[in-house]
C-alpha atoms as a PDB file:
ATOM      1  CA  UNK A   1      -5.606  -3.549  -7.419  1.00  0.00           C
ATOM      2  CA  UNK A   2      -8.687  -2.824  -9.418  1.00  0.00           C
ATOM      3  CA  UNK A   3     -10.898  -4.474  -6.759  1.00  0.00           C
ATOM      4  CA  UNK A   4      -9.096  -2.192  -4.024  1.00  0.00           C
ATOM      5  CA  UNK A   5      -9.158   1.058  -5.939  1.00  0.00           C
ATOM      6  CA  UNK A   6     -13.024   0.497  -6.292  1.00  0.00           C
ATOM      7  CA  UNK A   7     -13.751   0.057  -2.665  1.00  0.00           C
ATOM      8  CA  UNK A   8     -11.537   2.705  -2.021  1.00  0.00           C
ATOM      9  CA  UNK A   9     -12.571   5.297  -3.669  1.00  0.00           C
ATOM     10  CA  UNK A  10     -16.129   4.937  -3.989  1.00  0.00           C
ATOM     11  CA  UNK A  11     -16.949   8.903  -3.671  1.00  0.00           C
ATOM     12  CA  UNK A  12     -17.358  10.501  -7.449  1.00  0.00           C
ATOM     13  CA  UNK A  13     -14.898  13.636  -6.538  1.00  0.00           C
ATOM     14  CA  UNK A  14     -12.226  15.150  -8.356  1.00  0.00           C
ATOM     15  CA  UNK A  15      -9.491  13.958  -6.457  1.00  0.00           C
ATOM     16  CA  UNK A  16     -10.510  10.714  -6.419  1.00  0.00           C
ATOM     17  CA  UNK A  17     -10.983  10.291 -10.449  1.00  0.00           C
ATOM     18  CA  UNK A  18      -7.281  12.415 -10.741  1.00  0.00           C
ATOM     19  CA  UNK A  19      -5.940   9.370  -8.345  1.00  0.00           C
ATOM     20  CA  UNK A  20      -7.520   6.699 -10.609  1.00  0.00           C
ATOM     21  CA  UNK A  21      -6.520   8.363 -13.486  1.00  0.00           C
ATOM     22  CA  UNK A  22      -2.755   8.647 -11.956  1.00  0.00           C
ATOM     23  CA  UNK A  23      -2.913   4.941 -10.703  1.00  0.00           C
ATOM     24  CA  UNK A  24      -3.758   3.558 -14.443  1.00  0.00           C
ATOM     25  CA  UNK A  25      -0.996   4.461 -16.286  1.00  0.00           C
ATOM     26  CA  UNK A  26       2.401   2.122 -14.923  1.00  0.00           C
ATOM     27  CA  UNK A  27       5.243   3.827 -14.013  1.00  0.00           C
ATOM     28  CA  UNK A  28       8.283   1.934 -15.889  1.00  0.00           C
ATOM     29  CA  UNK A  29      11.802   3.609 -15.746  1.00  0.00           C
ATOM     30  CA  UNK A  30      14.783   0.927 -16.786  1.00  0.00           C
ATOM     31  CA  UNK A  31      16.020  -0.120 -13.402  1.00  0.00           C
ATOM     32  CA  UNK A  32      12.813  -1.208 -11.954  1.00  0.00           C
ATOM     33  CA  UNK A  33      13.349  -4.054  -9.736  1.00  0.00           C
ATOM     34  CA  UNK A  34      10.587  -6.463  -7.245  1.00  0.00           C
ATOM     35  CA  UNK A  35      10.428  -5.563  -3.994  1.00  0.00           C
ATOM     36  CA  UNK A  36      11.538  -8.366  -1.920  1.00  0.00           C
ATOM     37  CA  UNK A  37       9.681 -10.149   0.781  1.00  0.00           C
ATOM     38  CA  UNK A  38      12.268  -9.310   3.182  1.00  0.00           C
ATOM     39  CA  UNK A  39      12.397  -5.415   1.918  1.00  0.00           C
ATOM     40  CA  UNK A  40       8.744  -5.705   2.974  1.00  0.00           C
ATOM     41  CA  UNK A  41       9.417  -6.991   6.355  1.00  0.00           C
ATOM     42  CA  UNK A  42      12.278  -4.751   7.514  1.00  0.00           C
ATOM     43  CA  UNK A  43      10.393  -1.643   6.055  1.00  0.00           C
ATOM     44  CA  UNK A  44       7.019  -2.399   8.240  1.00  0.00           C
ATOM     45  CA  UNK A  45       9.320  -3.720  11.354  1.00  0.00           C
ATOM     46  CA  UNK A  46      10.474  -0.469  11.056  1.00  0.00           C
ATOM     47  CA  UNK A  47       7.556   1.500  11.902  1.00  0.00           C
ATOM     48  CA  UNK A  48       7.354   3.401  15.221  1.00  0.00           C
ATOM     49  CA  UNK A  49       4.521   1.111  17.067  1.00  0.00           C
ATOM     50  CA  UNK A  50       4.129   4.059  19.656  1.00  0.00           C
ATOM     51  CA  UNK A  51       2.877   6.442  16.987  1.00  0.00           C
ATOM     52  CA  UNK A  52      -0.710   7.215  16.564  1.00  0.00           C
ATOM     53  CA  UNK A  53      -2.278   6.260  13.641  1.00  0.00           C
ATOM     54  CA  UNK A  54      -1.625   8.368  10.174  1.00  0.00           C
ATOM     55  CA  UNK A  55      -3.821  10.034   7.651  1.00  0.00           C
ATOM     56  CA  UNK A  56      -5.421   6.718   6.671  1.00  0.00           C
ATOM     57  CA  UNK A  57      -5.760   5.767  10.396  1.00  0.00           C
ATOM     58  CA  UNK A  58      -4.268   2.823  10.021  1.00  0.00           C
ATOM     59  CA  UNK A  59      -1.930   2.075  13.154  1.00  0.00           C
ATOM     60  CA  UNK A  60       1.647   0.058  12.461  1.00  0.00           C
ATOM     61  CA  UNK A  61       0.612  -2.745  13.919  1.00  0.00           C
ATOM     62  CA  UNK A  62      -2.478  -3.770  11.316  1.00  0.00           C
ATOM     63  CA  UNK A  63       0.529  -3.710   8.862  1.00  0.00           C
ATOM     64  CA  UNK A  64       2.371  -5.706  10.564  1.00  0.00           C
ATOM     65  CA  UNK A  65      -0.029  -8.463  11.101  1.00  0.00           C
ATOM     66  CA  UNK A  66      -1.528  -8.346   7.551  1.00  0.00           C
ATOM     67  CA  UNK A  67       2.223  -9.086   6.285  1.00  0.00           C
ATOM     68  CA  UNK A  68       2.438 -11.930   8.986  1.00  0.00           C
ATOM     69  CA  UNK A  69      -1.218 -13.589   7.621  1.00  0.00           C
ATOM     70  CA  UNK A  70      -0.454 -12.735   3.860  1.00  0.00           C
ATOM     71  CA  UNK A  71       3.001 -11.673   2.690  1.00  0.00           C
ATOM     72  CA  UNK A  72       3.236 -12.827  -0.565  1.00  0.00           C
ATOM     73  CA  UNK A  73       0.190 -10.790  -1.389  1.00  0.00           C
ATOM     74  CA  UNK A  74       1.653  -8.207   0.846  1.00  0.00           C
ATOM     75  CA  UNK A  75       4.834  -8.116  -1.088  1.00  0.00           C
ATOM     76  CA  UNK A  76       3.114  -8.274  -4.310  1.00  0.00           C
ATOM     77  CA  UNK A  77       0.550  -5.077  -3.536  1.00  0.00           C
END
């Protein structure tokens, strides 16, 4: 996660340090459970694939095939 959040957010801005500074302290409430590989799945299945890409630009389909390659690491993200 640390490796991702550095290449991510490489730019020195306000925003960005609030979001680091948001993503370093876990959230824990008492009925936190693991997603599940298949949780994963049906959630990106899901997806409308006719939709253009979102605010990240990232289209359904890159999902999709990253959780085909890699979905233990997919599920564990």
């Amino acid at each position: 996660m640390n490796v991702m959040r550095d290449h991510l957010f490489t730019e020195d801005t306000l925003h960005h340090k609030n979001i680091m500074r948001t993503i370093e302290k876990p959230i824990c409430t008492s009925d936190d459970l693991e997603f599940t590989r298949e949780e994963i799945e049906h959630t990106i299945e899901s997806f409308n694939h006719k939709e253009v890409p979102g605010i990240n630009g990232n289209k359904c389909g890159i999902y999709l095939r990253t959780f085909n390659t890699l979905p233990r690491l997919v599920t564990v993200i």
